[in-house]
N, C-alpha and C. Protein backbone atom coordinates (compact mmCIF):
# COMPACT_ATOMS: atom_id res chain seq x y z
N UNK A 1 -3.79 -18.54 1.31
CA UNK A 1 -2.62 -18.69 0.50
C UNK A 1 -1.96 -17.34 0.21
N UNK A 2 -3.09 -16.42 -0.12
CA UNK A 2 -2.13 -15.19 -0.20
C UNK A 2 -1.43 -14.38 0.87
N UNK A 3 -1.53 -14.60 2.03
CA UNK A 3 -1.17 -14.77 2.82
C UNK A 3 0.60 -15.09 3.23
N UNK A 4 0.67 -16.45 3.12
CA UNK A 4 1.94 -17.13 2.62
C UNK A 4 2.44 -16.45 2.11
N UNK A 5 1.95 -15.72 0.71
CA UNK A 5 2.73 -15.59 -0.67
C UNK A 5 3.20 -13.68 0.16
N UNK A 6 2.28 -13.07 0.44
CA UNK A 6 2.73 -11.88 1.20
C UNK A 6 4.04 -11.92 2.34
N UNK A 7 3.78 -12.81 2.79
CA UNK A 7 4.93 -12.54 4.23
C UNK A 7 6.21 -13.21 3.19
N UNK A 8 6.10 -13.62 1.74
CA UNK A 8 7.72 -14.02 1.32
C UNK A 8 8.06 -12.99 0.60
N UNK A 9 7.14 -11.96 0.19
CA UNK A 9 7.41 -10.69 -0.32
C UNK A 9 7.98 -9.83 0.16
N UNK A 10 8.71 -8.84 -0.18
CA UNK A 10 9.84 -8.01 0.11
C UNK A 10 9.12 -6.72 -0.32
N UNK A 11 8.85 -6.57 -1.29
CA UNK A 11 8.40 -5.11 -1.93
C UNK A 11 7.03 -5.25 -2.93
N UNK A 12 5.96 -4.73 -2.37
CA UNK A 12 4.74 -4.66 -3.32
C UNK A 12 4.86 -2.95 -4.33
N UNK A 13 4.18 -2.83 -5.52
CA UNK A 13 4.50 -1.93 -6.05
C UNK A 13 2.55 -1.99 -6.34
N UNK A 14 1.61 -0.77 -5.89
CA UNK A 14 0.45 -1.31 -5.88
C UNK A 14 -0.34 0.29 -6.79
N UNK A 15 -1.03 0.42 -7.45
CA UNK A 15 -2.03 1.75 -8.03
C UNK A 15 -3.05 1.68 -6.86
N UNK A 16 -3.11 2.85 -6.10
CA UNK A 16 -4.23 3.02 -5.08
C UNK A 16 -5.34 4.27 -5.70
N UNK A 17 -6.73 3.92 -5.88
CA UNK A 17 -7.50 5.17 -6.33
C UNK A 17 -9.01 5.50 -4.95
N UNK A 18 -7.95 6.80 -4.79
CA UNK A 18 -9.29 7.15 -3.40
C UNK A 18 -10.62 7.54 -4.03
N UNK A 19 -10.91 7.96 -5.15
CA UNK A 19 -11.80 9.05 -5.26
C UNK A 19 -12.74 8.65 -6.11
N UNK A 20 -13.84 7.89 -5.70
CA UNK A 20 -14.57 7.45 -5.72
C UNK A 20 -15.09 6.19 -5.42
N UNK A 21 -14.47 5.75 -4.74
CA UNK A 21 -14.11 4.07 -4.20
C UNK A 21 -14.40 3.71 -2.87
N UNK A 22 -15.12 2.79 -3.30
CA UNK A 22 -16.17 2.11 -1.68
C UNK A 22 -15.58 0.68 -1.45
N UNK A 23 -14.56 0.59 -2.39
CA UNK A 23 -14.08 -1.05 -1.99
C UNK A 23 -13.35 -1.07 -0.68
N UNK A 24 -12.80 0.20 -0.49
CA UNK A 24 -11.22 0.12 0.48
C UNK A 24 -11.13 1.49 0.60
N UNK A 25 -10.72 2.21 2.18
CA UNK A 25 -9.92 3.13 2.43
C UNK A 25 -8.59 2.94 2.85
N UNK A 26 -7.67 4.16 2.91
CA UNK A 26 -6.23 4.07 3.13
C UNK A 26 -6.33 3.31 4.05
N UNK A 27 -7.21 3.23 4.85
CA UNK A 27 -7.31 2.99 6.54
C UNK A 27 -7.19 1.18 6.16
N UNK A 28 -8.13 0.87 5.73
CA UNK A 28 -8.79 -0.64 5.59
C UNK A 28 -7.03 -1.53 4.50
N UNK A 29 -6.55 -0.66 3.80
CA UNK A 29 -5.52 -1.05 2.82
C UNK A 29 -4.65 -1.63 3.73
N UNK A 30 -3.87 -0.27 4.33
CA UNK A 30 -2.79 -0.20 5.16
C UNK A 30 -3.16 -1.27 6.37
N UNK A 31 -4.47 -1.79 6.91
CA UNK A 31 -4.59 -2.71 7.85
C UNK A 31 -4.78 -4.12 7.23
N UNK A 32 -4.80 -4.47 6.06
CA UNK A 32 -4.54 -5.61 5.29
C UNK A 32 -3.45 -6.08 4.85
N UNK A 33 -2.22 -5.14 5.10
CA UNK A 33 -0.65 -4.86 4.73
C UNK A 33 -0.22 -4.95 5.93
N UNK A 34 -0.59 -5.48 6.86
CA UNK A 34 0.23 -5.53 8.11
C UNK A 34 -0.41 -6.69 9.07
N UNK A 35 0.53 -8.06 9.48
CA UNK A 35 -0.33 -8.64 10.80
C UNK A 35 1.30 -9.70 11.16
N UNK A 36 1.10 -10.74 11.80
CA UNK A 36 2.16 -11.12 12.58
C UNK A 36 3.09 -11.47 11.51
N UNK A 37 2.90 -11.78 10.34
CA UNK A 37 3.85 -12.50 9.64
C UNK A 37 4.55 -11.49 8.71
N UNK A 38 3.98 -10.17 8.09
CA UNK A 38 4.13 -9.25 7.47
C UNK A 38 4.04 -8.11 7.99
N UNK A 39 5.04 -7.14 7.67
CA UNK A 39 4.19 -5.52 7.90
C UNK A 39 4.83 -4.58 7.12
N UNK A 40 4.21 -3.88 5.89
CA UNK A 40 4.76 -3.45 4.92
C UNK A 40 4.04 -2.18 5.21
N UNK A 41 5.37 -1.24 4.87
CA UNK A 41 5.50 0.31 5.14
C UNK A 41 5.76 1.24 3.84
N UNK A 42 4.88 2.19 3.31
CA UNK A 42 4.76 3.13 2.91
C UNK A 42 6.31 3.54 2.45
N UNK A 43 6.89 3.51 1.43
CA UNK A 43 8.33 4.20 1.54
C UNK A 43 8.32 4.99 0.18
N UNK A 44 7.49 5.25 -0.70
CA UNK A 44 7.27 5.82 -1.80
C UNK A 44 5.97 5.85 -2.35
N UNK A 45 5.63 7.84 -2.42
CA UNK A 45 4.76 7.06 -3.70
C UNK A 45 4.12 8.28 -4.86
N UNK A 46 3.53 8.18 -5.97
CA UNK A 46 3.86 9.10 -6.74
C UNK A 46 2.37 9.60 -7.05
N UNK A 47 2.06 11.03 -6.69
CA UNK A 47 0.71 10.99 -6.60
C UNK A 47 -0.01 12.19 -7.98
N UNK A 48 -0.92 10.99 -8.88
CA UNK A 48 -1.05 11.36 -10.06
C UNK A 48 -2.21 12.64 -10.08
N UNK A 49 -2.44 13.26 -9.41
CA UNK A 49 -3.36 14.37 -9.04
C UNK A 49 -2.31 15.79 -9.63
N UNK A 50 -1.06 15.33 -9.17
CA UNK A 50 -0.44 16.41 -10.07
C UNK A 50 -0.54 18.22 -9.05
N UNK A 51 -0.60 17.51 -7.64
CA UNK A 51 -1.56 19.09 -6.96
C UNK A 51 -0.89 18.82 -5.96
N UNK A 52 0.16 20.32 -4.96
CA UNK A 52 0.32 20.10 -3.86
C UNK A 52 -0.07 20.15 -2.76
N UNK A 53 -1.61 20.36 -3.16
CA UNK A 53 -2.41 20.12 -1.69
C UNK A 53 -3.55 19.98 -2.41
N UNK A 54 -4.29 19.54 -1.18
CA UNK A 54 -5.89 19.32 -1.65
C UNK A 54 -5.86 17.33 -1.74
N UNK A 55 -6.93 16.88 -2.17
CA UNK A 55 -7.47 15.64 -2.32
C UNK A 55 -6.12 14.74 -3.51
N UNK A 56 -5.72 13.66 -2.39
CA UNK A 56 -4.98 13.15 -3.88
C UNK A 56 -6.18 12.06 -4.10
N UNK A 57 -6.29 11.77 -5.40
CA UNK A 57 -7.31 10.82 -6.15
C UNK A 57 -6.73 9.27 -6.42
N UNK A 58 -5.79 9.59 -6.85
CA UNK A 58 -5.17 8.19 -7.43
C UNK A 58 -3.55 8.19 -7.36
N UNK A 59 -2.88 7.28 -6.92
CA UNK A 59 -1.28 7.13 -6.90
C UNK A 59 -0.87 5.86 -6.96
N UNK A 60 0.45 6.07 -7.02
CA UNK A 60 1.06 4.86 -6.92
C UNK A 60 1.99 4.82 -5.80
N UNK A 61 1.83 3.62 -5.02
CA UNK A 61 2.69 3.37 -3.73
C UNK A 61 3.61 2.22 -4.06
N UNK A 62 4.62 2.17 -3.39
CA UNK A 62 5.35 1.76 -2.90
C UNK A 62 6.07 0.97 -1.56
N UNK A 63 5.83 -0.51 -1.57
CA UNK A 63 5.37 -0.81 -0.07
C UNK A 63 6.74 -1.62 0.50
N UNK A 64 7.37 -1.55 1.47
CA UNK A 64 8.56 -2.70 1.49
C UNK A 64 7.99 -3.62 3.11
N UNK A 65 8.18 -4.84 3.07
CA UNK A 65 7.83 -5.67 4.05
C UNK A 65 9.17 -5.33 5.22
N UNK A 66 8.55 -4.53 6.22
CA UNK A 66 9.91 -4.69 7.05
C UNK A 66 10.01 -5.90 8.18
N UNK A 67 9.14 -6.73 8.12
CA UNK A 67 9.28 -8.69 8.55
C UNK A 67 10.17 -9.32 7.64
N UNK A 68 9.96 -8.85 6.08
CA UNK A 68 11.50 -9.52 5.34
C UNK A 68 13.07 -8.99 5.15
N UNK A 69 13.67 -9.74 6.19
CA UNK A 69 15.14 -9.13 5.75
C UNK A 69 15.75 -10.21 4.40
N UNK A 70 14.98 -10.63 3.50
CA UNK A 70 15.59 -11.53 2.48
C UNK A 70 17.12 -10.63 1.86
């Protein structure tokens, strides 16, 4: 079902936290955000580490489905 409810979505707004987290990598996220019916792309995101280089820990993304032209 969630499924369905993804491919009628247009824009997810999601908190991603790398740094310390065994549930999910960028890798495993970004391949759960994309398959024939959906494929939502990275177009923002605000990264609360506060550092311009080095490890970001935690952010917020910004995802738009480019399968929905609603």
């Amino acid at each position: 079902m969630w499924k369905k409810t993804l491919a009628m979505t247009k824009y997810l707004f999601i908190e991603i936290t790398l740094e310390n987290n065994k549930n999910y990598t960028i890798s495993s996220l970004l391949k759960l955000l994309s398959n024939d019916r959906y494929d939502f792309q990275l177009v923002a995101f605000r990264n609360y580490s506060d550092v311009s280089e080095g490890k970001i820990t935690i952010l917020d993304g910004l995802f738009k489905n480019i399968k929905n032209d609603i």
